[in-house]
C-alpha atoms as a PDB file:
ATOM      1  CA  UNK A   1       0.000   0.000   0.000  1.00  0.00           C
ATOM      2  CA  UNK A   2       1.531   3.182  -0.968  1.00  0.00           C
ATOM      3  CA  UNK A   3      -0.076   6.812   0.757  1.00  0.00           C
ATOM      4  CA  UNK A   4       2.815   8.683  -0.390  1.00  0.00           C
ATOM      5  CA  UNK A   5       1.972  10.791  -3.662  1.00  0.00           C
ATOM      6  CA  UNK A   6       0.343   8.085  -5.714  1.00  0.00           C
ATOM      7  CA  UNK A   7      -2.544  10.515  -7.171  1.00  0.00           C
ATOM      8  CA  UNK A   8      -2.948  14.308  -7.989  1.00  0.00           C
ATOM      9  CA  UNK A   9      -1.787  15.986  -4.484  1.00  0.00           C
ATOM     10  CA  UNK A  10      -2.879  19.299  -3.031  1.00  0.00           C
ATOM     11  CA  UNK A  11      -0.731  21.949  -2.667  1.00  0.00           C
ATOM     12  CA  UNK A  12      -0.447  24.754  -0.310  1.00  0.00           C
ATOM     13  CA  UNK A  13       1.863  27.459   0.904  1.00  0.00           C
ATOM     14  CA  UNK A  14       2.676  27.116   4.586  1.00  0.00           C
ATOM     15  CA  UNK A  15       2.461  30.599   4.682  1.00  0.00           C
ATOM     16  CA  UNK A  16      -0.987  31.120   3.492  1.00  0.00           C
ATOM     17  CA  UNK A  17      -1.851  28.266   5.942  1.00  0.00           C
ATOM     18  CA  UNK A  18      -0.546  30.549   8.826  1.00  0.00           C
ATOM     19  CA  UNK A  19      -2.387  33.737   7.175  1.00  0.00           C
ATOM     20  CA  UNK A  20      -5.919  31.958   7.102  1.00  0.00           C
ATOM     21  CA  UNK A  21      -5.604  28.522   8.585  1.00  0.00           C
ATOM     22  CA  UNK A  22      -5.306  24.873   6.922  1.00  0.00           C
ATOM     23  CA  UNK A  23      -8.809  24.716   5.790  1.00  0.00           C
ATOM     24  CA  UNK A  24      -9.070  28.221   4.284  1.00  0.00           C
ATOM     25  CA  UNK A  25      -5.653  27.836   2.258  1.00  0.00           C
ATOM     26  CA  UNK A  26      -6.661  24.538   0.590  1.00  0.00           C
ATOM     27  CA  UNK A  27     -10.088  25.547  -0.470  1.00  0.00           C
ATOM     28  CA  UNK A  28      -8.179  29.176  -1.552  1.00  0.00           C
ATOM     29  CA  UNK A  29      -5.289  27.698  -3.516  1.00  0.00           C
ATOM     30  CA  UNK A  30      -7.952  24.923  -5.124  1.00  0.00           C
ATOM     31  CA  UNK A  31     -10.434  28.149  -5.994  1.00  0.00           C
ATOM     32  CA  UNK A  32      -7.368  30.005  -7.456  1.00  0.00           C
ATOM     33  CA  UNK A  33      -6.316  26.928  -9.702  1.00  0.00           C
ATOM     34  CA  UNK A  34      -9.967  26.823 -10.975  1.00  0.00           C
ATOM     35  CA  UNK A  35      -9.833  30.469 -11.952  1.00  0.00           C
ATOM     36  CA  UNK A  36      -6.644  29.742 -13.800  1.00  0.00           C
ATOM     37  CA  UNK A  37      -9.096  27.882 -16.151  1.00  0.00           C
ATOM     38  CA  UNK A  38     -12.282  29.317 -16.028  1.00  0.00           C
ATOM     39  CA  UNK A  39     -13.579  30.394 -19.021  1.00  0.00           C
ATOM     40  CA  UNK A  40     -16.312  32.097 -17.343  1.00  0.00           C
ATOM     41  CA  UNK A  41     -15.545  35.889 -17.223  1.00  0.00           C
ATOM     42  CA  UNK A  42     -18.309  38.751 -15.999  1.00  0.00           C
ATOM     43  CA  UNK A  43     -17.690  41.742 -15.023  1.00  0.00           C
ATOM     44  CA  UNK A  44     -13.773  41.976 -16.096  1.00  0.00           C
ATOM     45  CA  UNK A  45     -13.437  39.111 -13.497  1.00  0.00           C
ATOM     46  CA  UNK A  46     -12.808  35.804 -13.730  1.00  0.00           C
ATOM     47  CA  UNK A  47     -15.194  33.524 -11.761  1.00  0.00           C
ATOM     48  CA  UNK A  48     -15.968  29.713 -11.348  1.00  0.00           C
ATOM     49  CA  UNK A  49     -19.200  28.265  -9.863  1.00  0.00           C
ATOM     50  CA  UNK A  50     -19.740  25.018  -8.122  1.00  0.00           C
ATOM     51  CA  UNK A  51     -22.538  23.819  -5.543  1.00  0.00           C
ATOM     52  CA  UNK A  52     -20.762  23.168  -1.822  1.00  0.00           C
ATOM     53  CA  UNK A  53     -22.066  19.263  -2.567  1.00  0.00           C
ATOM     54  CA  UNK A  54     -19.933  19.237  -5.739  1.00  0.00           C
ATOM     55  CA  UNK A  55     -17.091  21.054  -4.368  1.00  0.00           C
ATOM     56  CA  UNK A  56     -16.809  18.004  -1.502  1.00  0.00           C
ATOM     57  CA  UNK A  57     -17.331  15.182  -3.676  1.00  0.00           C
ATOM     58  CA  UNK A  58     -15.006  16.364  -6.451  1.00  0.00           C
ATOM     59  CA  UNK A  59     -12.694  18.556  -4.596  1.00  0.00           C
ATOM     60  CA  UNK A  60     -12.540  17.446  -1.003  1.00  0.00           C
ATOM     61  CA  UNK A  61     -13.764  14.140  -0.477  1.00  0.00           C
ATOM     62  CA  UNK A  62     -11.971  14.325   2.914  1.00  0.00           C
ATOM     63  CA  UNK A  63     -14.215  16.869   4.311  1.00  0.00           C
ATOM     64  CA  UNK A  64     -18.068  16.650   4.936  1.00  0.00           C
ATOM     65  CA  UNK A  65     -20.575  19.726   3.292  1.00  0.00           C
ATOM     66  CA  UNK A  66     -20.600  21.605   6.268  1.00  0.00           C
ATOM     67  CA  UNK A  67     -16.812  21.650   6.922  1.00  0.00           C
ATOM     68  CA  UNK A  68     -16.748  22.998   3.164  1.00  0.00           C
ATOM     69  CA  UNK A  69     -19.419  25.295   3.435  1.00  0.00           C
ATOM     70  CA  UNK A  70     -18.162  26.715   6.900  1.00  0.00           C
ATOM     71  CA  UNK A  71     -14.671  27.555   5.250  1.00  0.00           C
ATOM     72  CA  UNK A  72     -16.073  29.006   2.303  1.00  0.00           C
ATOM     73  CA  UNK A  73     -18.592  31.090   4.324  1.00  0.00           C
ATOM     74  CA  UNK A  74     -15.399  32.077   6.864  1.00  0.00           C
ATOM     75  CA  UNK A  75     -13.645  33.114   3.328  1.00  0.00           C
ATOM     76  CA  UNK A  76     -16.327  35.247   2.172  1.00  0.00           C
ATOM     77  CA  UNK A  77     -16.703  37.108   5.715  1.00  0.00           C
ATOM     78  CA  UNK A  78     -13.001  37.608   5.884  1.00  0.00           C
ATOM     79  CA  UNK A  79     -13.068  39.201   2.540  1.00  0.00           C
ATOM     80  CA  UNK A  80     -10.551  36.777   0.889  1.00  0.00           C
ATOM     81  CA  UNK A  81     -13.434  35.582  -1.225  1.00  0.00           C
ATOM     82  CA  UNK A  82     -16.243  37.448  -3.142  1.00  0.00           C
ATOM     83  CA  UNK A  83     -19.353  35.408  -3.970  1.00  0.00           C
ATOM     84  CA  UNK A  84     -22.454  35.951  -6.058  1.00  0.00           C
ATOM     85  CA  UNK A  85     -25.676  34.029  -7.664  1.00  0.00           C
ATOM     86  CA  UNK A  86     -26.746  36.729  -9.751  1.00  0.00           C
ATOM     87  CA  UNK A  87     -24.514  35.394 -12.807  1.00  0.00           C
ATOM     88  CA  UNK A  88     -26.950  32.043 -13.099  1.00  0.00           C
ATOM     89  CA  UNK A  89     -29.106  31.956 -15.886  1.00  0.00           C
ATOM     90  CA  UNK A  90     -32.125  31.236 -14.048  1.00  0.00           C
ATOM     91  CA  UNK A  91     -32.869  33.264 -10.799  1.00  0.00           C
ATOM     92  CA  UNK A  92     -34.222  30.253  -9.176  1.00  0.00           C
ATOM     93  CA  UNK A  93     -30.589  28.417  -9.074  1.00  0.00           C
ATOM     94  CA  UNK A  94     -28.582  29.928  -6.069  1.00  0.00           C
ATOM     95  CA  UNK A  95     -25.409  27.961  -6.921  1.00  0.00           C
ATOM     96  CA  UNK A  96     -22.729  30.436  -6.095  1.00  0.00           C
ATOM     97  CA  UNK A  97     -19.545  32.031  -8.356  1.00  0.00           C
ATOM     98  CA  UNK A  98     -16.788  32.997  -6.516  1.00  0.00           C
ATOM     99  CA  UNK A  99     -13.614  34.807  -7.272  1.00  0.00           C
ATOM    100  CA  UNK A 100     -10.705  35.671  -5.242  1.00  0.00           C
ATOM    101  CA  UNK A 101     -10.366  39.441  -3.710  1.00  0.00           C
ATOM    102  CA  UNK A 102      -7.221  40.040  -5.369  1.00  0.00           C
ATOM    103  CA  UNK A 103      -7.070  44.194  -3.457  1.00  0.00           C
ATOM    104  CA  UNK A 104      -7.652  41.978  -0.212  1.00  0.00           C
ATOM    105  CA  UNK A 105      -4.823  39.638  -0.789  1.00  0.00           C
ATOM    106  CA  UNK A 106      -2.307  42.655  -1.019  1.00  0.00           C
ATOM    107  CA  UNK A 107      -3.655  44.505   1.438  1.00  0.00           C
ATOM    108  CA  UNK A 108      -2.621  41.840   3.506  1.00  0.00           C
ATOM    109  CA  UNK A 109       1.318  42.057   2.128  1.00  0.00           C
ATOM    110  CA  UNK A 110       0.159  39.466  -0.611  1.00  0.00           C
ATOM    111  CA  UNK A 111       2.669  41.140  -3.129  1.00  0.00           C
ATOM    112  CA  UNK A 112       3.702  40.702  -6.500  1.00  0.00           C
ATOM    113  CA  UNK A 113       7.205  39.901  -6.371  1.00  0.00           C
ATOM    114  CA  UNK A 114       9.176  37.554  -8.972  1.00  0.00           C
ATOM    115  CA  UNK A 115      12.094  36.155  -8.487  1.00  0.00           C
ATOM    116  CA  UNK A 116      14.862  36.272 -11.323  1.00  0.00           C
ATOM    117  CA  UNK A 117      13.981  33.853 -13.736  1.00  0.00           C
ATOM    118  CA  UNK A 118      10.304  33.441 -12.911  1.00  0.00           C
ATOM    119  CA  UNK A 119       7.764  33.274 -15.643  1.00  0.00           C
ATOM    120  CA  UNK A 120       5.533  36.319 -14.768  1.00  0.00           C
ATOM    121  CA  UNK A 121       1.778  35.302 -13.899  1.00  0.00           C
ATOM    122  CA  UNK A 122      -0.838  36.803 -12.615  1.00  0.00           C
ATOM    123  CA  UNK A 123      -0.848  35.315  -9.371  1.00  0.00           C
ATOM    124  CA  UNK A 124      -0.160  36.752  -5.564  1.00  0.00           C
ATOM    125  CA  UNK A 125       2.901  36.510  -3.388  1.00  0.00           C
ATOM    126  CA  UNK A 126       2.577  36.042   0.285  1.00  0.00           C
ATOM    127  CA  UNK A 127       4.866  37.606   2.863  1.00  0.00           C
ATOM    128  CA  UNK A 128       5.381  36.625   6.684  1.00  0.00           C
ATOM    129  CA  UNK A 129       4.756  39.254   8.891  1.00  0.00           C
ATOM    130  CA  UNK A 130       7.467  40.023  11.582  1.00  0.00           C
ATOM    131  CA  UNK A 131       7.042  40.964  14.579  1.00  0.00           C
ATOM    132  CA  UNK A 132       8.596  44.987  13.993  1.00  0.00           C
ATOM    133  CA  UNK A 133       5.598  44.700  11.912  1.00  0.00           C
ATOM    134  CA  UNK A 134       8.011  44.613   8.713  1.00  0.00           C
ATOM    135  CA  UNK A 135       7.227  42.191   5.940  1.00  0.00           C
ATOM    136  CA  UNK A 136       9.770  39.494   5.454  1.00  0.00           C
ATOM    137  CA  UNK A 137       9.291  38.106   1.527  1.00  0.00           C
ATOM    138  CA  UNK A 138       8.380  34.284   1.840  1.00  0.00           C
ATOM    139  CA  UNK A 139      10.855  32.134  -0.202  1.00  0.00           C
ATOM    140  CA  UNK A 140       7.652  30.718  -2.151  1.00  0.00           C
ATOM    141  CA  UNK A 141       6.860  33.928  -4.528  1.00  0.00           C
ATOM    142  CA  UNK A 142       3.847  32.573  -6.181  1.00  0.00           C
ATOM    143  CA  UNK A 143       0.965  30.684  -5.490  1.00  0.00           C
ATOM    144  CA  UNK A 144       1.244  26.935  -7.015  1.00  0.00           C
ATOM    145  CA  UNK A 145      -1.640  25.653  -8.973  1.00  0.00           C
ATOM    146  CA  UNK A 146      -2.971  22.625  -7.058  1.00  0.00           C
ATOM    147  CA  UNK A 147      -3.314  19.698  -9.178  1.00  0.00           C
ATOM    148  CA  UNK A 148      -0.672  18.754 -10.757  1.00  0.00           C
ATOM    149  CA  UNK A 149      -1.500  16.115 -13.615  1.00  0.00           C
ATOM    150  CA  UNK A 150      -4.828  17.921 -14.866  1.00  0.00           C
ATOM    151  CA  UNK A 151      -3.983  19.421 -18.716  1.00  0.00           C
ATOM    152  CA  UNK A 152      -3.266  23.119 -17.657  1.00  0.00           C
ATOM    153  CA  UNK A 153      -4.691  24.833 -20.878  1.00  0.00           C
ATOM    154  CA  UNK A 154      -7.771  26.466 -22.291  1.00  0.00           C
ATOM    155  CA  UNK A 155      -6.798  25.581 -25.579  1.00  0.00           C
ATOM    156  CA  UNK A 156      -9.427  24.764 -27.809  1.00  0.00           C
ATOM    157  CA  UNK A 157      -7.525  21.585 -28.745  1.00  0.00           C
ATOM    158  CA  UNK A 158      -7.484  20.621 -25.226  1.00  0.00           C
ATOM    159  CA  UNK A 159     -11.109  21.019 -24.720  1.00  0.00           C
ATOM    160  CA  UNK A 160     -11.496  18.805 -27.546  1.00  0.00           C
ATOM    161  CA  UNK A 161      -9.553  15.915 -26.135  1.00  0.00           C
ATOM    162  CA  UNK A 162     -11.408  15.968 -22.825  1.00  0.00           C
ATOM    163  CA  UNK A 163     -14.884  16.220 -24.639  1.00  0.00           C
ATOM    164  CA  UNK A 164     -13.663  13.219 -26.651  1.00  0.00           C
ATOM    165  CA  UNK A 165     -12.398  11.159 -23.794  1.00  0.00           C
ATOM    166  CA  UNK A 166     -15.924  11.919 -22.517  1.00  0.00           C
ATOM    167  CA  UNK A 167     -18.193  10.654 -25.520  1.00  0.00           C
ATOM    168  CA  UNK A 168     -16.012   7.514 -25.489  1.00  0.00           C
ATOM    169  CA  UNK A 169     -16.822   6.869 -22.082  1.00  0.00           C
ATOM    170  CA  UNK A 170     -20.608   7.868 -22.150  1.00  0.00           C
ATOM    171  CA  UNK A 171     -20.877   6.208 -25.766  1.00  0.00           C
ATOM    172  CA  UNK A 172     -19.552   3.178 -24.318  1.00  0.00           C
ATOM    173  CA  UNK A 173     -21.630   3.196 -21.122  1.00  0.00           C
ATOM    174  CA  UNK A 174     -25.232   3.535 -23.205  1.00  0.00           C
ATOM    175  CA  UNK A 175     -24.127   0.727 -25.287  1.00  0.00           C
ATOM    176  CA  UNK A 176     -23.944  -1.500 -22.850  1.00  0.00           C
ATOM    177  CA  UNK A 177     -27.329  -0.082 -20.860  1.00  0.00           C
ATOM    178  CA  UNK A 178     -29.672   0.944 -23.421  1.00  0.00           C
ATOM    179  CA  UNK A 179     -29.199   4.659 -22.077  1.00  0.00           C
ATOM    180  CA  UNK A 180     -28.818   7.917 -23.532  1.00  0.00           C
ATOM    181  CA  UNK A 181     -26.572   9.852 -21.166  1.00  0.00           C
ATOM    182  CA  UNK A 182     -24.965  12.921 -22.642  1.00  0.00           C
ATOM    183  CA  UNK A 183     -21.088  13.260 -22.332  1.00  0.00           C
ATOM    184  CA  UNK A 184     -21.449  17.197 -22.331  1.00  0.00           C
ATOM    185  CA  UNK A 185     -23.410  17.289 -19.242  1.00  0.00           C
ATOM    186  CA  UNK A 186     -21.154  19.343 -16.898  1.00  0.00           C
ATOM    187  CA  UNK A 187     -22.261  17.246 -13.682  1.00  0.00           C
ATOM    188  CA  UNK A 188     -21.165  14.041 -15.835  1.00  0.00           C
ATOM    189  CA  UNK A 189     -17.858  15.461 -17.299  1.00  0.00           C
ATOM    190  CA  UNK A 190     -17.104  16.727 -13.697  1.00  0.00           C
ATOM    191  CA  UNK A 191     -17.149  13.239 -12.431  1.00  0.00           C
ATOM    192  CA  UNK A 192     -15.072  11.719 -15.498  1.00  0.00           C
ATOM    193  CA  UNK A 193     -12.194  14.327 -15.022  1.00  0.00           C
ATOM    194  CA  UNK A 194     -12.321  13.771 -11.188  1.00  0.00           C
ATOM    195  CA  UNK A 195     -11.343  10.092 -11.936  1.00  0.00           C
ATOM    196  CA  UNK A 196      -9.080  10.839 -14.740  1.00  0.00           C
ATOM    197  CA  UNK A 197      -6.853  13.669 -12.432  1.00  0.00           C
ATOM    198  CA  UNK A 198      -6.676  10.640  -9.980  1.00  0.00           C
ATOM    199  CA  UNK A 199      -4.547   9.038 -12.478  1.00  0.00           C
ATOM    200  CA  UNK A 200      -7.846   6.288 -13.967  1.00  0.00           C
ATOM    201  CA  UNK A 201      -7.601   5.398 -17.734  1.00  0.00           C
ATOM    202  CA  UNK A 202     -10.064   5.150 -20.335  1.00  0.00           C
ATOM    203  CA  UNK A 203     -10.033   0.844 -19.858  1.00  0.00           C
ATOM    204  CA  UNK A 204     -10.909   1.380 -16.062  1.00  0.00           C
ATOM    205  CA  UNK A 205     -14.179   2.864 -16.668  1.00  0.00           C
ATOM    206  CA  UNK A 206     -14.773   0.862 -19.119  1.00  0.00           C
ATOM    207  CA  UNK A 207     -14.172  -2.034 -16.418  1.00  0.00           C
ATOM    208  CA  UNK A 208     -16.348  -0.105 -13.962  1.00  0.00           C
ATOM    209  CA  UNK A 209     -19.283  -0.160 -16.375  1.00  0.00           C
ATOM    210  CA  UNK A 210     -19.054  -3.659 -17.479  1.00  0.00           C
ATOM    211  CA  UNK A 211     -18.988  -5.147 -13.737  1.00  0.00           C
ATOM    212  CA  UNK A 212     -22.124  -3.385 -12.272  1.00  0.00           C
ATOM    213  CA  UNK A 213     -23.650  -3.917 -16.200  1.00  0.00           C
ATOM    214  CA  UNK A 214     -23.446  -7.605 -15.827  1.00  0.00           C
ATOM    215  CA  UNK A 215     -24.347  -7.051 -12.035  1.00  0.00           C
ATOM    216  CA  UNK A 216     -27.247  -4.408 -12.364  1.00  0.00           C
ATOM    217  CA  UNK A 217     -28.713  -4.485 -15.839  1.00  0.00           C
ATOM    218  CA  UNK A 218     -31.361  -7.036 -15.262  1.00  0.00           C
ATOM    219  CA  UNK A 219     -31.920  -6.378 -12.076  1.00  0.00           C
ATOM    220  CA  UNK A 220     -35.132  -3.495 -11.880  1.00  0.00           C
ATOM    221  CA  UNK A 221     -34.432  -2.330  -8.370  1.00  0.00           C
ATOM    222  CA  UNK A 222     -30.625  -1.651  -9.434  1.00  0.00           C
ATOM    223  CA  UNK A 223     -30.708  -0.463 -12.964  1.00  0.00           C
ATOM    224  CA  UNK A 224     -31.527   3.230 -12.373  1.00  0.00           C
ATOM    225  CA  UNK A 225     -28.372   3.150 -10.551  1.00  0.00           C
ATOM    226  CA  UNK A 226     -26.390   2.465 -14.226  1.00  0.00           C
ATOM    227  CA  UNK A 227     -25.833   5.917 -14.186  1.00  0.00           C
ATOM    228  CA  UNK A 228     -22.946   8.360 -14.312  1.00  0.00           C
ATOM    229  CA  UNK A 229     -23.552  10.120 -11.242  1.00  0.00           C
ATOM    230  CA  UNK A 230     -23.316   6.808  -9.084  1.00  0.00           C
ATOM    231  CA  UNK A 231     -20.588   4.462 -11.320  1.00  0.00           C
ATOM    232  CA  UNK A 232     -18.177   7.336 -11.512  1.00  0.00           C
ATOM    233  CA  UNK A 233     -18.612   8.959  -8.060  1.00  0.00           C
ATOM    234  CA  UNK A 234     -15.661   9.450  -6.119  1.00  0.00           C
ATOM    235  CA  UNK A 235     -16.888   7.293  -3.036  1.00  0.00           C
ATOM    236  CA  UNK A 236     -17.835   4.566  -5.625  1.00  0.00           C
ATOM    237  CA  UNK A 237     -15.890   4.350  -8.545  1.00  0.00           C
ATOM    238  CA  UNK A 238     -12.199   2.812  -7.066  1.00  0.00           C
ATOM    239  CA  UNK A 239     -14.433   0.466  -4.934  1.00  0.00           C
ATOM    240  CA  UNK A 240     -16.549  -0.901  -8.055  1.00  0.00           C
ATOM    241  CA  UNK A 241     -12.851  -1.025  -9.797  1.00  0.00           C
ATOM    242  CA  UNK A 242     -11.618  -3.183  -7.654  1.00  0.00           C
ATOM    243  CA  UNK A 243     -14.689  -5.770  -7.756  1.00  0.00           C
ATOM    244  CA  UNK A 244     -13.545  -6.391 -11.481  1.00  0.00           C
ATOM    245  CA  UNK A 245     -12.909 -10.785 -11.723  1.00  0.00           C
ATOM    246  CA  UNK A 246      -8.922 -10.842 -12.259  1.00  0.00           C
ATOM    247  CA  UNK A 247      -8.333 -13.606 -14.970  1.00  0.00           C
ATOM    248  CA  UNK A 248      -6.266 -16.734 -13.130  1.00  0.00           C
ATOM    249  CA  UNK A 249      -3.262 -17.658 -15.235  1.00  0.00           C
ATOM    250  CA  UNK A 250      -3.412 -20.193 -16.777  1.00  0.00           C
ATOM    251  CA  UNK A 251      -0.734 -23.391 -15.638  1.00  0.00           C
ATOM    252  CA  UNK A 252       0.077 -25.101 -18.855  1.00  0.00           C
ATOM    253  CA  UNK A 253      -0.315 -28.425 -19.161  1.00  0.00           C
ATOM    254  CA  UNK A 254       1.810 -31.291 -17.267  1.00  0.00           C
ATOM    255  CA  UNK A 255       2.392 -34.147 -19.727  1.00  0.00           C
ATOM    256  CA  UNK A 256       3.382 -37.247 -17.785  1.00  0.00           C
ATOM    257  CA  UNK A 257       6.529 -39.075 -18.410  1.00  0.00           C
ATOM    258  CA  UNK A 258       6.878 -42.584 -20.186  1.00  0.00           C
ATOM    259  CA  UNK A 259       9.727 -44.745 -19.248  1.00  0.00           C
ATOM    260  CA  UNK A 260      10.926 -45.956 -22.308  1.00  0.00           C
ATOM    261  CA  UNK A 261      10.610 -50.035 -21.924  1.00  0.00           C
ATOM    262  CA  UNK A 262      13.949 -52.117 -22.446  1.00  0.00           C
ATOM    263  CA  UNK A 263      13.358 -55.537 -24.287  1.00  0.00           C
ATOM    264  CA  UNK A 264      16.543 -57.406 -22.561  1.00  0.00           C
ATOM    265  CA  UNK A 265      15.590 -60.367 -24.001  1.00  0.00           C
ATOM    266  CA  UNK A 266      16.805 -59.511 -27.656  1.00  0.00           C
ATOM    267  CA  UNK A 267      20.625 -59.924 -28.633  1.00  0.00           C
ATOM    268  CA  UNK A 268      22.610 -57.336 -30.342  1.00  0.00           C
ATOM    269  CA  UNK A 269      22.137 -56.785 -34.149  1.00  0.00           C
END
């Protein structure tokens, strides 16, 4: 059993940790990473929404809802995060956007300051505050994006690929079912790139699907549950991996040995 880095970590500055506690920092540096990519701008800002039951099941399946939602609300009252529901389509849905408060970030010595050598992004330094009340520059300079093996690009092209991966999946899972799931669903392609940052291939959902098919399909009181939102769910999807038959080898085949039989009884030729 190996804990030690096998799957997309989280990162976090010790010094942000210090600034706003453990909790805070993680849910701060993950909401910075998802700006990084988020294609959804209003306002000349750049903002990503997500409900507080998506951000524990996809983000921090560690934590329960209300640990996430009490951070989040502690972010917002502290001013490190700015939250709204008035960008949602319908007025009904309250899901929230959020965006970092950059102005409240260096008003608390969260600088800009790049060392020599250091691509220049738009991102915020953090400084440890002494106790002259000087500012002593933290030998981190930039906030790290969190996940590590996730594509980092809003390339078009990379969009693409992920879409692609998607409709193979969902393709693949209504063949088997009968179904007619839609790979652009955002809900769906949330869960599919949650397993695929944890380092799962195309062949293990494929496995997933055909182990609770062959379980489930018949089966009336289980065959609603042939469904994205429950085969590739974080709390379900390694789980229903691992219930896959592995094939026995096969032993090859022991021939038995003859003793050839010696006719002593015959002279030589």
């Amino acid at each position: 059993m190996n804990l030690l880095i096998s799957e997309s970590p989280l990162q976090v500055l010790p010094t942000l940790a210090v600034k706003v506690g453990l909790n805070k920092a993680i849910i701060l540096q993950q909401l910075y990473y998802r700006l990084l990519i988020s294609k959804n701008i209003r306002d000349g800002h750049r903002w990503f929404y997500k409900s507080f039951e998506d951000w524990q099941a996809e983000e921090f399946p560690f934590w329960s809802v209300s640990t996430v939602k009490r951070a989040m609300k502690e972010l917002e009252d502290d001013g490190y995060v700015i939250s709204t529901s008035a960008h949602n389509r319908i007025k009904m849905d309250r899901t929230k956007w959020y965006r970092i408060n950059t102005e409240k970030l260096r008003s608390e010595h969260f600088q800009k300051t790049l060392t020599p050598g250091e691509e220049k992004v738009d991102a915020s330094v953090q400084n440890d505050t002494m106790e002259d009340g000087k500012t002593e520059q933290s030998h981190c300079v930039k906030m790290t994006p969190a996940i590590t093996k996730e594509v980092k690009s809003n390339k078009k092209d990379n969009v693409e690929m992920t879409l692609d991966v998607a409709s193979e999946i969902i393709n693949y899972l209504n063949q088997q079912t009968g179904k007619a799931f839609k790979p652009t669903t955002k809900a769906t392609k949330d869960f599919i790139n949650g397993r695929l940052r944890e380092g799962h291939t195309v062949e293990h959902f494929k496995t997933v699907i055909d182990t609770k098919v062959k379980q489930w399909l018949n089966d009336p009181k289980w065959d609603a549950y042939l469904r994205p939102s429950t085969l590739f769910n974080p709390k379900n999807f390694e789980n229903y991996l691992n219930e896959a038959p592995v094939a026995k080898p096969v032993k090859p085949k022991q021939t038995s040995y003859t003793p050839p039989v010696l006719d002593f009884g015959k002279g030589e030729e």
